[in-house]
PDB file of N, CA and C in Angstrom:
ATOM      1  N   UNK A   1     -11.130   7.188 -14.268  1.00  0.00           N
ATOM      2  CA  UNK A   1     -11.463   6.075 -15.139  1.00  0.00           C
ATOM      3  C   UNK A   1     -12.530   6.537 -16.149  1.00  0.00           C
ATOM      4  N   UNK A   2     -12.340   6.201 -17.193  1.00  0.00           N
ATOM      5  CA  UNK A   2     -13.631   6.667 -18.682  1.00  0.00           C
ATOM      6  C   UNK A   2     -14.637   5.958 -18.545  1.00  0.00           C
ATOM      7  N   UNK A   3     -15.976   5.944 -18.601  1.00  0.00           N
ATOM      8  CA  UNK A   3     -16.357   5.275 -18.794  1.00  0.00           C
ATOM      9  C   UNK A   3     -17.225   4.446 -20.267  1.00  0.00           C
ATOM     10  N   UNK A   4     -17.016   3.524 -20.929  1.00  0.00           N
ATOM     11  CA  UNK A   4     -17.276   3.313 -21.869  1.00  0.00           C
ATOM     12  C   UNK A   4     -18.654   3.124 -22.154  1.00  0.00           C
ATOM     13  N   UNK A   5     -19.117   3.193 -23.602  1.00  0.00           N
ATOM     14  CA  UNK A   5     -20.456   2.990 -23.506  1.00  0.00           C
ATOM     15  C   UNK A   5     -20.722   2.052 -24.678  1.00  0.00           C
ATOM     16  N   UNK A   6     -21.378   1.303 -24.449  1.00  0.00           N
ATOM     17  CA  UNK A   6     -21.864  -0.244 -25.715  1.00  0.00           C
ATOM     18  C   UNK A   6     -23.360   0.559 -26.547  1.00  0.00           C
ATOM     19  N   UNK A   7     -23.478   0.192 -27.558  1.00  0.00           N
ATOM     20  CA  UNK A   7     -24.440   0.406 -28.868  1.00  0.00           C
ATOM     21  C   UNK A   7     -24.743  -1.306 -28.280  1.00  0.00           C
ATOM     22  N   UNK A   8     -26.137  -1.260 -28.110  1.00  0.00           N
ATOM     23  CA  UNK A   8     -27.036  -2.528 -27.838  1.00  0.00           C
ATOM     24  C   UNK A   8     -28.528  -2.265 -28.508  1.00  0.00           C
ATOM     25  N   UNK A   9     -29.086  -3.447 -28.836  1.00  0.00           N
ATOM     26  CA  UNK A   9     -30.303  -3.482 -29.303  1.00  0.00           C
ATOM     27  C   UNK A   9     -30.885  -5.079 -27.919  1.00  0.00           C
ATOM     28  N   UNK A  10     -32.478  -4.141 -28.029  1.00  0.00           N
ATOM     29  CA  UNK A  10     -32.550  -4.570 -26.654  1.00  0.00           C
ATOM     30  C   UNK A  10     -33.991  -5.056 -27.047  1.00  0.00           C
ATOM     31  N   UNK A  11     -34.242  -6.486 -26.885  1.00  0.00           N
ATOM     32  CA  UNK A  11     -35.469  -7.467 -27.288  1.00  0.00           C
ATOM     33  C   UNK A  11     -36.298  -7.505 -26.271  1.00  0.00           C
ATOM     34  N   UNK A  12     -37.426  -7.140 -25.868  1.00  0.00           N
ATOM     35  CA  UNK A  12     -38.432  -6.579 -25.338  1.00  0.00           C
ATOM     36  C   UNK A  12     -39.932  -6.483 -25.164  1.00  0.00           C
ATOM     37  N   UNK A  13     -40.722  -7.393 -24.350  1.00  0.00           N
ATOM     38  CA  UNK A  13     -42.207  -7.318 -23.965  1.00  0.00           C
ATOM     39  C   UNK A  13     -42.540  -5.757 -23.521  1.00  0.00           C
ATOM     40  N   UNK A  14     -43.616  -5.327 -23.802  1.00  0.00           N
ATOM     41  CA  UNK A  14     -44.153  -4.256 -22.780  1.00  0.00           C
ATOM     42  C   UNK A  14     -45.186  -4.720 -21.947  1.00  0.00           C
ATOM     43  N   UNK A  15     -45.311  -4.094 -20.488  1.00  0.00           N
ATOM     44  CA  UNK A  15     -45.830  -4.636 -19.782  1.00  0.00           C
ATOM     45  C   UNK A  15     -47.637  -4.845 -20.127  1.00  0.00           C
ATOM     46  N   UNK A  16     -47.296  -4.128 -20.892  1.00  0.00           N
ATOM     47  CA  UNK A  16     -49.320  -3.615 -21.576  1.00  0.00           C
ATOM     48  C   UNK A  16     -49.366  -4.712 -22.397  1.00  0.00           C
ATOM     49  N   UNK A  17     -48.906  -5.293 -23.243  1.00  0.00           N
ATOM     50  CA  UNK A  17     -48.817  -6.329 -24.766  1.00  0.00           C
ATOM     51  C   UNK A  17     -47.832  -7.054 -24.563  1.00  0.00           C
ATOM     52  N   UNK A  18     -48.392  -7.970 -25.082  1.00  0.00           N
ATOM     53  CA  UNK A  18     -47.365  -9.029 -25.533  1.00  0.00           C
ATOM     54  C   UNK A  18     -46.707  -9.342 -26.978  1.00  0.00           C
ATOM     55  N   UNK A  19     -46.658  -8.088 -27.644  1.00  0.00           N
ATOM     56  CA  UNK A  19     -45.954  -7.724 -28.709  1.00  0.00           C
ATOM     57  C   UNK A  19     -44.615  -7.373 -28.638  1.00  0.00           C
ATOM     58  N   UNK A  20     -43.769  -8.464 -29.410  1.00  0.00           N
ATOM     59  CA  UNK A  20     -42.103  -8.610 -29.043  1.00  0.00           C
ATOM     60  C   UNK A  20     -41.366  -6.996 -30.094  1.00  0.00           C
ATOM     61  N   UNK A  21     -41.130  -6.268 -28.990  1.00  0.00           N
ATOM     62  CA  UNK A  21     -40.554  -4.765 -29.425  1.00  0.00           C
ATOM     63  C   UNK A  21     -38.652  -5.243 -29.318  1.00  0.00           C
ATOM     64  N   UNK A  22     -38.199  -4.233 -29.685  1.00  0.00           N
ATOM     65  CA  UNK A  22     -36.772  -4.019 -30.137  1.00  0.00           C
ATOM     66  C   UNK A  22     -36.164  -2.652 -30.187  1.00  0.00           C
ATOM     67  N   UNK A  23     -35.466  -2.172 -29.577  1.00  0.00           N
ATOM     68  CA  UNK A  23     -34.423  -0.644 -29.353  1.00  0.00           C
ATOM     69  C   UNK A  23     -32.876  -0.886 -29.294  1.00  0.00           C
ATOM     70  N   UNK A  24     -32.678   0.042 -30.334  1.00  0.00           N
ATOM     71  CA  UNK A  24     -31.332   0.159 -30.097  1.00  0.00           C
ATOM     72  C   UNK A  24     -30.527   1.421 -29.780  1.00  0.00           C
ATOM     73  N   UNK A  25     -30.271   1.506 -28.455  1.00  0.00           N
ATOM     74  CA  UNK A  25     -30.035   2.644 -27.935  1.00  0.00           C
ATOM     75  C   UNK A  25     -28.302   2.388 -27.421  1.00  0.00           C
ATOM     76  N   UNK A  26     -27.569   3.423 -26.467  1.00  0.00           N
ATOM     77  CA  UNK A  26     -26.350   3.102 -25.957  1.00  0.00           C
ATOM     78  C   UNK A  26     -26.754   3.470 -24.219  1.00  0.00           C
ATOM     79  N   UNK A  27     -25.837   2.416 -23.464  1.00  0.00           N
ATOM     80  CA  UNK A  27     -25.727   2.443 -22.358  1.00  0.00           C
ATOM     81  C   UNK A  27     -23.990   2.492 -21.680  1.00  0.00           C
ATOM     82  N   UNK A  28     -23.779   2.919 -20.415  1.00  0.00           N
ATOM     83  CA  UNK A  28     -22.348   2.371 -20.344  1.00  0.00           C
ATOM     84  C   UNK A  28     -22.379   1.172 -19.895  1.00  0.00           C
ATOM     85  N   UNK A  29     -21.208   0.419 -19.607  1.00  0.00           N
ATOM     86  CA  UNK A  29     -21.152  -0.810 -19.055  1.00  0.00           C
ATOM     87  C   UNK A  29     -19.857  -1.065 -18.275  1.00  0.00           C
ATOM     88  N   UNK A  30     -20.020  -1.929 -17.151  1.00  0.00           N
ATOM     89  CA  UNK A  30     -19.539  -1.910 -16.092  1.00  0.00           C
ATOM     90  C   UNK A  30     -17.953  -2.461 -16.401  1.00  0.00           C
ATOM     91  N   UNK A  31     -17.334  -2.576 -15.283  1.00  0.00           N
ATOM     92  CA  UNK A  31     -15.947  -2.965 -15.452  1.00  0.00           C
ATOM     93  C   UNK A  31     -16.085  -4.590 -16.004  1.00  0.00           C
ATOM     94  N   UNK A  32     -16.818  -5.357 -15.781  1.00  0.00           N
ATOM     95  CA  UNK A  32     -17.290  -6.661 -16.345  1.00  0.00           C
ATOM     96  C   UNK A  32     -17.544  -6.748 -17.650  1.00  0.00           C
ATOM     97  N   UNK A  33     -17.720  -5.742 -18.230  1.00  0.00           N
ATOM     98  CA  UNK A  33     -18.512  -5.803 -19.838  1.00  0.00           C
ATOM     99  C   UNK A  33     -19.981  -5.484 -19.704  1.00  0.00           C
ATOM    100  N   UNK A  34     -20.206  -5.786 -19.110  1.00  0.00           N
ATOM    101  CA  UNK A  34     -22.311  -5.911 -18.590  1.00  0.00           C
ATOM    102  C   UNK A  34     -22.425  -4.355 -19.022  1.00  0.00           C
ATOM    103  N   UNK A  35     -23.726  -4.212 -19.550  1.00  0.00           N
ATOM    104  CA  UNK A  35     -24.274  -3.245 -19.971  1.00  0.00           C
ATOM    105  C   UNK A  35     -25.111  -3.367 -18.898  1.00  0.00           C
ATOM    106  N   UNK A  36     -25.019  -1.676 -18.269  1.00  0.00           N
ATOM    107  CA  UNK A  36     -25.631  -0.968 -16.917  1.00  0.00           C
ATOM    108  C   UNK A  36     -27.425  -0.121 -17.760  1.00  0.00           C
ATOM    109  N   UNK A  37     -28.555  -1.038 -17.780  1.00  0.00           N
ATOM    110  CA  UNK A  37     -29.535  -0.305 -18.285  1.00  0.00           C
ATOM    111  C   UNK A  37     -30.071   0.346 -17.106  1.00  0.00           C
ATOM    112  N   UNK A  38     -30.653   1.503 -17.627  1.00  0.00           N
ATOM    113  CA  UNK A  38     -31.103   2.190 -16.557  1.00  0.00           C
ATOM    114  C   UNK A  38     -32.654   1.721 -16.006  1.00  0.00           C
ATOM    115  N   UNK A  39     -32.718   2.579 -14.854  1.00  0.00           N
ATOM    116  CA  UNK A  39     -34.100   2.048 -14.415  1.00  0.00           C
ATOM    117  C   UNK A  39     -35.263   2.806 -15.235  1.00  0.00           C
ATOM    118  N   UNK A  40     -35.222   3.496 -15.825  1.00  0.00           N
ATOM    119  CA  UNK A  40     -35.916   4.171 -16.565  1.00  0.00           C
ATOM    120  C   UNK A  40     -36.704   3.663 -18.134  1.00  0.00           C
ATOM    121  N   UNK A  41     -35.068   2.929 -18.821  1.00  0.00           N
ATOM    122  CA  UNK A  41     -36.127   2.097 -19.541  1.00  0.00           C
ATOM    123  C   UNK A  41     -36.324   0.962 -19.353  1.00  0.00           C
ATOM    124  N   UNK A  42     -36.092   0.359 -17.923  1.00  0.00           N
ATOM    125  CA  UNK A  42     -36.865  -0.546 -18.039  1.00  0.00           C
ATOM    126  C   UNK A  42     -37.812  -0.869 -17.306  1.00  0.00           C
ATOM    127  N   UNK A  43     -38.045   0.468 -17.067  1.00  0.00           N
ATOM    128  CA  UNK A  43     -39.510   0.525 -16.552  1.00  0.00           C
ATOM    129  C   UNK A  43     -40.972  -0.248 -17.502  1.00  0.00           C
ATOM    130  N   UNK A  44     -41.830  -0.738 -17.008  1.00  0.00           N
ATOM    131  CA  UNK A  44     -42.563  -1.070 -17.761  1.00  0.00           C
ATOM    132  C   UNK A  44     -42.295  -1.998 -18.768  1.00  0.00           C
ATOM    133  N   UNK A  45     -41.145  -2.817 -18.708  1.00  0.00           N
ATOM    134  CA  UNK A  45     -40.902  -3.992 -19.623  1.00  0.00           C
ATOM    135  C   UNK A  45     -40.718  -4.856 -19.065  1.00  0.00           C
ATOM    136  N   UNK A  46     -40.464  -6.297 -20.067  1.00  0.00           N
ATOM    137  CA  UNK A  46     -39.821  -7.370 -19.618  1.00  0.00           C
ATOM    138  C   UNK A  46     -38.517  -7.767 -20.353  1.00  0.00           C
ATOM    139  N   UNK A  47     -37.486  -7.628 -20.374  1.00  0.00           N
ATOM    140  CA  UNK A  47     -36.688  -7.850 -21.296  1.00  0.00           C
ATOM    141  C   UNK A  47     -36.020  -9.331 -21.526  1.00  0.00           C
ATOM    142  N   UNK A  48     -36.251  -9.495 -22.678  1.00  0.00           N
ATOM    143  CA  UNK A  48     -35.997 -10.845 -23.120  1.00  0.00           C
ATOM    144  C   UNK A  48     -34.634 -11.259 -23.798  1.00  0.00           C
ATOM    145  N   UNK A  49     -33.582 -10.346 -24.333  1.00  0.00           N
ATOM    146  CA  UNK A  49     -32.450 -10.369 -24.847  1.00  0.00           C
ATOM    147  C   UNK A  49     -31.746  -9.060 -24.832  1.00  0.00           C
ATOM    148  N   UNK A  50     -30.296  -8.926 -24.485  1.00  0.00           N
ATOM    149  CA  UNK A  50     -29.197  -7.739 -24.802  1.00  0.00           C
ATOM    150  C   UNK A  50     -28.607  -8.419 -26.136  1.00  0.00           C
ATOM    151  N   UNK A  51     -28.251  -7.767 -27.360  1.00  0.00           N
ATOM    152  CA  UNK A  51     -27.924  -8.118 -28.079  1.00  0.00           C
ATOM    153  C   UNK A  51     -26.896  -6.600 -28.192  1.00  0.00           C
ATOM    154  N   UNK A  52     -25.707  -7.257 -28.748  1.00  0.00           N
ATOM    155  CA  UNK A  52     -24.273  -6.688 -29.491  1.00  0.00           C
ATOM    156  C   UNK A  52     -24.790  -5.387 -30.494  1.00  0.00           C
ATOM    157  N   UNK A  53     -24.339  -4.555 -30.647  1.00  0.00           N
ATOM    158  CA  UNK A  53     -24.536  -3.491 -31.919  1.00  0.00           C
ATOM    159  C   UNK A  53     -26.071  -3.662 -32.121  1.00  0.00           C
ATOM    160  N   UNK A  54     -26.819  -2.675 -33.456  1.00  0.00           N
ATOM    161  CA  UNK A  54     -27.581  -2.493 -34.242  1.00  0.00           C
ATOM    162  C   UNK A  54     -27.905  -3.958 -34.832  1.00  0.00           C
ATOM    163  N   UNK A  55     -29.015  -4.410 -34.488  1.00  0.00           N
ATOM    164  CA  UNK A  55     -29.585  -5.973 -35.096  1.00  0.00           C
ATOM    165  C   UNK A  55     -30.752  -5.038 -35.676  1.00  0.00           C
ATOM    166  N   UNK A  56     -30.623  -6.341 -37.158  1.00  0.00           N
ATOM    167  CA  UNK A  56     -31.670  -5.724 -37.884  1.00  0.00           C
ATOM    168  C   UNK A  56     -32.730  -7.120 -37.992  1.00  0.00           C
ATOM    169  N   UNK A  57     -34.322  -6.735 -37.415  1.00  0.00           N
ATOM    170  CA  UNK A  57     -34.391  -8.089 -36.860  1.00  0.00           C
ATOM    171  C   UNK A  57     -35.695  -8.500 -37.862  1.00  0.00           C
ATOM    172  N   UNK A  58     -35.642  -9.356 -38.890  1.00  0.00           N
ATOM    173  CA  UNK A  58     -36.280  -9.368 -40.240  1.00  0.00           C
ATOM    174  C   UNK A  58     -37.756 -10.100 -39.854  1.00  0.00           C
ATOM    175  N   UNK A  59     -37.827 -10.734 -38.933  1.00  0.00           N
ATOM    176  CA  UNK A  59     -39.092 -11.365 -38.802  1.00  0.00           C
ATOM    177  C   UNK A  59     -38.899 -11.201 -36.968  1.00  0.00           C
ATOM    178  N   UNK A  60     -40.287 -11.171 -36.471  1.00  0.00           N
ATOM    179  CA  UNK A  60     -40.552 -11.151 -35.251  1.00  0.00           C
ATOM    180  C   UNK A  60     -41.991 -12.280 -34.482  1.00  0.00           C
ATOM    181  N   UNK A  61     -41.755 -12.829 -33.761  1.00  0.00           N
ATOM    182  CA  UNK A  61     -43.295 -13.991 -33.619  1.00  0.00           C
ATOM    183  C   UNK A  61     -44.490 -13.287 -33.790  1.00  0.00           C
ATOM    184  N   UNK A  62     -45.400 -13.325 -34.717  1.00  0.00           N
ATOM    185  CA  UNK A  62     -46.206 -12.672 -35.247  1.00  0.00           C
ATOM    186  C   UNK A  62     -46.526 -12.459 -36.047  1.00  0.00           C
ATOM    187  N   UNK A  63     -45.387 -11.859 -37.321  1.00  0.00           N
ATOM    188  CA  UNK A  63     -45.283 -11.454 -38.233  1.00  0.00           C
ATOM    189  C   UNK A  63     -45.625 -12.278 -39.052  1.00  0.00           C
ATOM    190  N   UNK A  64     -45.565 -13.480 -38.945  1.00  0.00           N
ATOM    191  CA  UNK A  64     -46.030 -14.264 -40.160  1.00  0.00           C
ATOM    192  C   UNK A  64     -46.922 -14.389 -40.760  1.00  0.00           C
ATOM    193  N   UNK A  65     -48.015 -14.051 -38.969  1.00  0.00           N
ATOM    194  CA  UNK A  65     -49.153 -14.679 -39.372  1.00  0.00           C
ATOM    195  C   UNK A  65     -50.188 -13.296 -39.674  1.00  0.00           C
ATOM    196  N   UNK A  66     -49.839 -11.947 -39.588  1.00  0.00           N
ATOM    197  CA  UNK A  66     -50.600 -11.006 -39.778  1.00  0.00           C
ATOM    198  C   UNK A  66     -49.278 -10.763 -41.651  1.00  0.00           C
ATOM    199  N   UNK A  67     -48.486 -11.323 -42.147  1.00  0.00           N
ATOM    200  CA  UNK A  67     -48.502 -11.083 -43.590  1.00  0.00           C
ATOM    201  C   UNK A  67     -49.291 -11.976 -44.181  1.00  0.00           C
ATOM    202  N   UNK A  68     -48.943 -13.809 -43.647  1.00  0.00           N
ATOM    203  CA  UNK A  68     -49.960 -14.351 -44.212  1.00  0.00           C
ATOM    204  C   UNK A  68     -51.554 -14.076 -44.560  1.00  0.00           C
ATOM    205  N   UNK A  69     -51.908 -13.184 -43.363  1.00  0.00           N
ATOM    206  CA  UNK A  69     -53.707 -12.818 -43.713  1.00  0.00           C
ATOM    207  C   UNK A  69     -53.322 -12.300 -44.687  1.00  0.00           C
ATOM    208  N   UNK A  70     -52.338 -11.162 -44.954  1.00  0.00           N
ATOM    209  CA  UNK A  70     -52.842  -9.743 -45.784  1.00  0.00           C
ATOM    210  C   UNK A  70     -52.707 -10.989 -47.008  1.00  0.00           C
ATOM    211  N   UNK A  71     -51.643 -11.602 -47.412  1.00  0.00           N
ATOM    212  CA  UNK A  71     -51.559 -12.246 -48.726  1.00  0.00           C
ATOM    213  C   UNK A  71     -52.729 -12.995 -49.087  1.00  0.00           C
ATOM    214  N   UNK A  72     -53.520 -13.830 -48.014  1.00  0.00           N
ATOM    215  CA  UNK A  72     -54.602 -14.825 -47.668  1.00  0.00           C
ATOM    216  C   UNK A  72     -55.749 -13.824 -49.033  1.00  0.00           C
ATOM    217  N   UNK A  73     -55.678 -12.386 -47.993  1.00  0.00           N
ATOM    218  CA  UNK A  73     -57.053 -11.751 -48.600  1.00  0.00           C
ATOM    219  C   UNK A  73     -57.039 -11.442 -50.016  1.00  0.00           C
ATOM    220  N   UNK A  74     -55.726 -11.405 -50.879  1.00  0.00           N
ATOM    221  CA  UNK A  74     -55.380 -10.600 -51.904  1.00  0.00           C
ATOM    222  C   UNK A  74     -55.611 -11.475 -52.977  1.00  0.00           C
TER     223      UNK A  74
END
């Protein structure tokens, strides 16, 4: 049997911060569809979403408010 492998982008706490991270790496996935992540990266996280292909992710919780300063100061 082959086993196939999915292109996922993977929405993500680290256990150190609470700064919302994002990777898009490939994993295989099981006879179900389920993407099999390893224990390796998810070591040290919390993961908050599997998402389909390469997401390109334009704003993140945060972001608003560290552009708003920079614009605030200018």
């Amino acid at each position: 049997m082959e086993t196939t492998i999915r292109k996922v982008t993977i929405i993500y706490y680290r256990d150190i911060s609470l700064e919302l991270m994002h990777e898009t790496v490939c994993f295989p996935q099981n006879d179900n569809g389920r993407v099999i992540i390893s224990k390796e990266f998810k070591q040290g996280k919390s993961i908050i979403a599997v998402c389909e292909g390469e997401v390109n992710i334009l704003n993140k919780i945060g972001d608003r408010v560290e552009n708003n300063n920079i614009e605030d100061e200018a």
